[in-house]
C-alpha atoms as a PDB file:
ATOM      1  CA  UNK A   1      10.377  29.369  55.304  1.00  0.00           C
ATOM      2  CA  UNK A   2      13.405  27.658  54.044  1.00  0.00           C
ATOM      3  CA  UNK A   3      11.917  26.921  50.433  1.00  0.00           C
ATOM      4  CA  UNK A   4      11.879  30.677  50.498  1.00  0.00           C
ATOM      5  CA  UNK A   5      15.339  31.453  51.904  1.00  0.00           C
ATOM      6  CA  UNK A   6      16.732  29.006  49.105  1.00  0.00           C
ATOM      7  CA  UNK A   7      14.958  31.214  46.273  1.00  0.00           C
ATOM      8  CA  UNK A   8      16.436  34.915  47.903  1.00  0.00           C
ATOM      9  CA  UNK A   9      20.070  32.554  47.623  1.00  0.00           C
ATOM     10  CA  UNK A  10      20.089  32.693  43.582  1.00  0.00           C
ATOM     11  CA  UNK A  11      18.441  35.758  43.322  1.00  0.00           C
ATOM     12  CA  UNK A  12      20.777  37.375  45.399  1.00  0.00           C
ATOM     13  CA  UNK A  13      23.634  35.202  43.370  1.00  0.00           C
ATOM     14  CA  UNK A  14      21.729  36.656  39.553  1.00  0.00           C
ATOM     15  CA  UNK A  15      21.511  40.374  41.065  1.00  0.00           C
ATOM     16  CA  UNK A  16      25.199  39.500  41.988  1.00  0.00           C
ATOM     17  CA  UNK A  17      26.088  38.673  38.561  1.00  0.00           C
ATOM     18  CA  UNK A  18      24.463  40.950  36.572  1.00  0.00           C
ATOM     19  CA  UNK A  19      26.028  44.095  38.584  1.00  0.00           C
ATOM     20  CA  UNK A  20      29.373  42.501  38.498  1.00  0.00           C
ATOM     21  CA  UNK A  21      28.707  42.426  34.309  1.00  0.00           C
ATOM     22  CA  UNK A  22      27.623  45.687  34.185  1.00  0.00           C
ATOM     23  CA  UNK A  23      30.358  46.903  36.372  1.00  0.00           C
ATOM     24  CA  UNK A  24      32.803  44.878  33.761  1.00  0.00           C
ATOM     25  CA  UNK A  25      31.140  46.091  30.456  1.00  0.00           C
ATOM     26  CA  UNK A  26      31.373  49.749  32.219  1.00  0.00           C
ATOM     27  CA  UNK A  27      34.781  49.992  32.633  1.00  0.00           C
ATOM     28  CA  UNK A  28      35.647  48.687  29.543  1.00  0.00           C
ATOM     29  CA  UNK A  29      36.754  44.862  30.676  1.00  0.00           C
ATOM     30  CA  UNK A  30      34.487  43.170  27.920  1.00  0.00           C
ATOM     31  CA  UNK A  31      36.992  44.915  25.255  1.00  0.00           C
ATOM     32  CA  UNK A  32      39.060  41.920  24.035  1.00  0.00           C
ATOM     33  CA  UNK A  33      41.295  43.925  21.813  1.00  0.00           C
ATOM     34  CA  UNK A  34      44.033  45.153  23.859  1.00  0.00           C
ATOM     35  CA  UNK A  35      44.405  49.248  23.595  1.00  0.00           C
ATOM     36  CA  UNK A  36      48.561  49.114  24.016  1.00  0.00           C
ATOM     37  CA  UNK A  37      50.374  49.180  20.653  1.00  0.00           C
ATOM     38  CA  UNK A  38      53.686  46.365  20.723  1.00  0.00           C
ATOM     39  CA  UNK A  39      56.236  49.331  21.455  1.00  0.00           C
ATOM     40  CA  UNK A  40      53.857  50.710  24.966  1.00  0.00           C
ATOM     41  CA  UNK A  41      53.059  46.825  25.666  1.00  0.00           C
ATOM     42  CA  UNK A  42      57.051  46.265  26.088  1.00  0.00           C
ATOM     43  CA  UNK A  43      57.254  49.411  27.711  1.00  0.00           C
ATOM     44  CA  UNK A  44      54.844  48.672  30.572  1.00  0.00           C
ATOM     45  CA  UNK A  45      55.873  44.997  30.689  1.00  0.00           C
ATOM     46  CA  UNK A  46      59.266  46.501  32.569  1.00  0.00           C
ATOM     47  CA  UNK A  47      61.482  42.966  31.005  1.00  0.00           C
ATOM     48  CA  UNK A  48      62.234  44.826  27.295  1.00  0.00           C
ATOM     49  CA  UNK A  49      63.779  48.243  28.333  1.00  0.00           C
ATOM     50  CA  UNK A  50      66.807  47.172  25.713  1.00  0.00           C
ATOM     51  CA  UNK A  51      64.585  45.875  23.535  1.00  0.00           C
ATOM     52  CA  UNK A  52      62.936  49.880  23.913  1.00  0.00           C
ATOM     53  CA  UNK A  53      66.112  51.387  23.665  1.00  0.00           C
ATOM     54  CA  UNK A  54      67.215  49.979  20.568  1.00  0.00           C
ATOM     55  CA  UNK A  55      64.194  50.036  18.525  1.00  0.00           C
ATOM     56  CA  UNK A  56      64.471  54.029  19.614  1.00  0.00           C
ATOM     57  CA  UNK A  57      67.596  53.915  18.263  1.00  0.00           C
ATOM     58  CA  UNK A  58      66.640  52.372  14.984  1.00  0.00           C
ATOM     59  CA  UNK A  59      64.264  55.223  14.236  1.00  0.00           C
ATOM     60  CA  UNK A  60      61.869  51.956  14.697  1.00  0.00           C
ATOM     61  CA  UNK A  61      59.173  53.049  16.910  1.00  0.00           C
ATOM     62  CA  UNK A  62      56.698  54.403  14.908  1.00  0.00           C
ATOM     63  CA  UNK A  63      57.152  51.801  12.795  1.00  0.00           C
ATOM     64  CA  UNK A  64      55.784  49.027  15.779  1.00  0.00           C
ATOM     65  CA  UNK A  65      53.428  51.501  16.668  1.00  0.00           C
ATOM     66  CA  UNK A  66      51.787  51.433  13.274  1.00  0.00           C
ATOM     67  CA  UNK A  67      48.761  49.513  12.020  1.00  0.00           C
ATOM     68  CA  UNK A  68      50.802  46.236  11.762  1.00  0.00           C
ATOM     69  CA  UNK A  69      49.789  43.182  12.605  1.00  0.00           C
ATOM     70  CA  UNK A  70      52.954  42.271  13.463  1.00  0.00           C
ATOM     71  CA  UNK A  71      54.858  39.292  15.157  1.00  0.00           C
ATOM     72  CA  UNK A  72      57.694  40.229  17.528  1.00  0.00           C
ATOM     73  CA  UNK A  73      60.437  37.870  19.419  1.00  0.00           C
ATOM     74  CA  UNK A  74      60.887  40.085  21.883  1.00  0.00           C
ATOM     75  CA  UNK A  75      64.460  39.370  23.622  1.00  0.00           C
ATOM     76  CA  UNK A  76      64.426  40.383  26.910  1.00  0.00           C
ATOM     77  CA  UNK A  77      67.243  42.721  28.890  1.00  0.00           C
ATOM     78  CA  UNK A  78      68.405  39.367  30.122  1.00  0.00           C
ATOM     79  CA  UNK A  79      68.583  38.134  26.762  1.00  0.00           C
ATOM     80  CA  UNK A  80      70.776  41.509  25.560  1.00  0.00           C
ATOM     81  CA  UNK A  81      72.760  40.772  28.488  1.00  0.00           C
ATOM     82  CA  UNK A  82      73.763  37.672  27.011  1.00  0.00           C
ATOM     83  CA  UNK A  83      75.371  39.862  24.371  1.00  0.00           C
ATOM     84  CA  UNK A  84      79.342  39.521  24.230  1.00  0.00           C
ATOM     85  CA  UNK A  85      80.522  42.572  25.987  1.00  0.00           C
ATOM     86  CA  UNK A  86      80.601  46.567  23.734  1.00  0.00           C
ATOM     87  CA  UNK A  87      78.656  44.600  21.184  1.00  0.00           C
ATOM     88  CA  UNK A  88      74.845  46.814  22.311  1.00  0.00           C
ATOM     89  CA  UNK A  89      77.067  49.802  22.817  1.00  0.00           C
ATOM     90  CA  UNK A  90      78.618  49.212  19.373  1.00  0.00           C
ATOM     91  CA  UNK A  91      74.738  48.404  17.863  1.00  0.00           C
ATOM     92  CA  UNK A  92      73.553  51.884  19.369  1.00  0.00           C
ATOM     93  CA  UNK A  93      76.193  54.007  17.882  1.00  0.00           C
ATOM     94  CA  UNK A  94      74.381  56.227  15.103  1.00  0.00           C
ATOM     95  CA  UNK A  95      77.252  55.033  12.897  1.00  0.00           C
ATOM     96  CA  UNK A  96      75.975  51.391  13.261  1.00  0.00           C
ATOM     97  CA  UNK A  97      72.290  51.856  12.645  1.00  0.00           C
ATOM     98  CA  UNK A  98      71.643  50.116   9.664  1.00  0.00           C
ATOM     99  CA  UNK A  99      72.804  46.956  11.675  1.00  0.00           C
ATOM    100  CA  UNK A 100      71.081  47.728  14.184  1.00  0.00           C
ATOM    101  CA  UNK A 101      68.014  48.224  12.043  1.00  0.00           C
ATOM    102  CA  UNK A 102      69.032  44.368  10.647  1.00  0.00           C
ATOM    103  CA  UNK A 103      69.156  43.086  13.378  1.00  0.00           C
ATOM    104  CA  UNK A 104      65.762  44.166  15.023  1.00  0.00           C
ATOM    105  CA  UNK A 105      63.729  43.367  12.006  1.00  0.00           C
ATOM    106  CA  UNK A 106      65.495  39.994  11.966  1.00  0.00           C
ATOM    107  CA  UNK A 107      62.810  39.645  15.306  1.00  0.00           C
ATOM    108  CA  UNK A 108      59.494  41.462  14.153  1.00  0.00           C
ATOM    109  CA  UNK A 109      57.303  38.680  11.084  1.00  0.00           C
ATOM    110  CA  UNK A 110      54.603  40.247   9.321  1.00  0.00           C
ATOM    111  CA  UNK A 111      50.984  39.429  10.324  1.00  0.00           C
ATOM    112  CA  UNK A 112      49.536  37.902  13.479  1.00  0.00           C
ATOM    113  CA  UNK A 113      51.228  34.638  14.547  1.00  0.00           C
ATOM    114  CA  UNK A 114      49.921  33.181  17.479  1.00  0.00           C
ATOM    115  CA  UNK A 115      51.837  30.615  19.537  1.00  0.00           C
ATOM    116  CA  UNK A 116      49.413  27.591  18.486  1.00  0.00           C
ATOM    117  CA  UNK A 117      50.381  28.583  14.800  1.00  0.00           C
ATOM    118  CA  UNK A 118      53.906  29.284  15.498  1.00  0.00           C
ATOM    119  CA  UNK A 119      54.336  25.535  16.104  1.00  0.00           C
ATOM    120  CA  UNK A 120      52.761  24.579  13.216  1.00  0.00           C
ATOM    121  CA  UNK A 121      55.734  26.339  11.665  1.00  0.00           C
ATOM    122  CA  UNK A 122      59.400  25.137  10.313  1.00  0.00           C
ATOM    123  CA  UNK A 123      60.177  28.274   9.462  1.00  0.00           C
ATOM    124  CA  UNK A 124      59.299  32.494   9.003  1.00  0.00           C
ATOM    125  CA  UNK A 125      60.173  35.220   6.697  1.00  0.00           C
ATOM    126  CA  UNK A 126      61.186  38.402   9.261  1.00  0.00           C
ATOM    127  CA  UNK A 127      60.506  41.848   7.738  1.00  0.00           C
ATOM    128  CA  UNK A 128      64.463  42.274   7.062  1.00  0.00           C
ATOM    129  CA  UNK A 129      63.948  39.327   4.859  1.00  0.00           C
ATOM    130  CA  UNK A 130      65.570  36.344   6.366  1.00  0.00           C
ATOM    131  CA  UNK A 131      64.042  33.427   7.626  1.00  0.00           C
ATOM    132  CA  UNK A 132      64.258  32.414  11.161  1.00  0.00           C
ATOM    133  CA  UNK A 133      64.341  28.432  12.051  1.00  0.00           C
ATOM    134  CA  UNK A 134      61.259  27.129  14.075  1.00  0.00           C
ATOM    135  CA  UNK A 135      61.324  24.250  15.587  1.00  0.00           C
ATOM    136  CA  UNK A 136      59.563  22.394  18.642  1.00  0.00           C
ATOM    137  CA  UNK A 137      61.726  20.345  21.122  1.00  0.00           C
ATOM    138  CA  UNK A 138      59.937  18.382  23.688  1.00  0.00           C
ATOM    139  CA  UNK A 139      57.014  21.365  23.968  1.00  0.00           C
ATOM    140  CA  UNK A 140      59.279  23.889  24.269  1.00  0.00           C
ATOM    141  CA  UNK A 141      59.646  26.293  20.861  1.00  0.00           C
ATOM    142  CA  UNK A 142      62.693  27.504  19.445  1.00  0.00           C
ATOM    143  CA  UNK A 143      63.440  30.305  16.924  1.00  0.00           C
ATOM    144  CA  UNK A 144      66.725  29.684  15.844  1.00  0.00           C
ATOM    145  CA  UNK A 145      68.873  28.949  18.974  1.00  0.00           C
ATOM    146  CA  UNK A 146      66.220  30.934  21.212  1.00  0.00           C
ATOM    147  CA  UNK A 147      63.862  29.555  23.434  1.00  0.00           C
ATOM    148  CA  UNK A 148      60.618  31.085  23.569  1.00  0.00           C
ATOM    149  CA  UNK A 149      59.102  31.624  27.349  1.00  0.00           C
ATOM    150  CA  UNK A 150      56.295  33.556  26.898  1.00  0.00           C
ATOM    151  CA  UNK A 151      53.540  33.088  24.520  1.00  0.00           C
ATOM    152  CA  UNK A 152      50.950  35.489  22.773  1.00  0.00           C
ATOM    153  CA  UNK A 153      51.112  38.885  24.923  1.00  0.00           C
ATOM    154  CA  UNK A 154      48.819  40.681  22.728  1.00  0.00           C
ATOM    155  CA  UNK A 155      48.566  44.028  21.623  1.00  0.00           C
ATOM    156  CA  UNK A 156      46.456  46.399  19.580  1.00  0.00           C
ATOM    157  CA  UNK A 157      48.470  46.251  16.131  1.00  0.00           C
ATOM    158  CA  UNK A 158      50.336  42.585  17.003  1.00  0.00           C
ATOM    159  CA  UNK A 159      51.408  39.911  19.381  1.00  0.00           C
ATOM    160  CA  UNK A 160      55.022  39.265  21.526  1.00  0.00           C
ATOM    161  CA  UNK A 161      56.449  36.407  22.113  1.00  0.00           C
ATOM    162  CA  UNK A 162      59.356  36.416  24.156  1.00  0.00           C
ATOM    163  CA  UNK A 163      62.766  34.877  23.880  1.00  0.00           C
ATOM    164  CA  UNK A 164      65.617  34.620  25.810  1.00  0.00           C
ATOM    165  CA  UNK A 165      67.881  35.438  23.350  1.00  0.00           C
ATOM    166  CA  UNK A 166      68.733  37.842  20.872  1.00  0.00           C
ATOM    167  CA  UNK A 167      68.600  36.695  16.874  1.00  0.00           C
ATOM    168  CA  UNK A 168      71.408  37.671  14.856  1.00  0.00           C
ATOM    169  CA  UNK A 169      71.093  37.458  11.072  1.00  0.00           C
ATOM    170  CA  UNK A 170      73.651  36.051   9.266  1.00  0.00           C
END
């Protein structure tokens, strides 16, 4: 009787299994590609609603919601906050939008960088054209003067890392 109990065990265990699989592959869990573009990914994150706001304002959005791949330090509202005071008001005025425009593409590199590459790196080319500084301090990544505190939050057309602080061009 007990040699028998012990066999119902993993059967029980590999019926288990194989519903929980089908109940994964079913509802679309398997899917490794995530379906949120980088603009709907910072959206529903609830950290980058300044982030949001200004690419808006930039006339950016369907840009980051296109094919991509891109890479985006993502600053969050904390790091906006860190701002000198009027200088995001002054950035969203529709008189200051090609700054604006500077300044967020001074964030987004072309093409898929994850955070294992990223430190690899000395240095990027952003999509405005400057380079950013890289640089690795006791396991903790820089881009210029901004940490980076999240790693490889993937999207559909891209991945975010986030910083704490926004990059200005020169």
């Amino acid at each position: 009787m007990k040699l028998k109990r012990n066999l119902r065990i993993p059967s029980f265990v590999a019926l288990l299994a194989a519903t929980l699989i089908f109940a994964a592959n079913a509802s679309g869990m398997h899917h490794k590609k995530p379906k949120a573009d980088i603009v709907d990914t910072a959206v529903a994150a609830g950290d980058f609603n300044t982030l949001v706001a200004a690419v808006q304002a930039a006339g950016l959005v369907d840009t980051l919601k296109g094919e991509g791949p891109y890479t985006v330090f993502a600053p969050t509202d904390e790091a906006f906050a860190k701002l000198p005071e009027g200088t995001l008001e002054m950035l969203l005025m529709p008189e200051n939008k090609d700054k604006l425009v500077a300044i967020l593409t001074y964030h987004v590199v072309p093409g898929k960088v994850q955070a294992v590459d990223v430190v690899e790196l000395t240095s990027a080319t952003t999509v405005n054209g400057a380079n950013v500084a890289i640089r690795v301090e006791e396991s903790v990544v820089f881009v210029n003067d901004s940490r980076v505190v999240a790693t490889d939050i993937e999207a559909s057309n891209g991945v975010i890392h986030v910083i704490d602080t926004v990059l200005l061009p020169n």
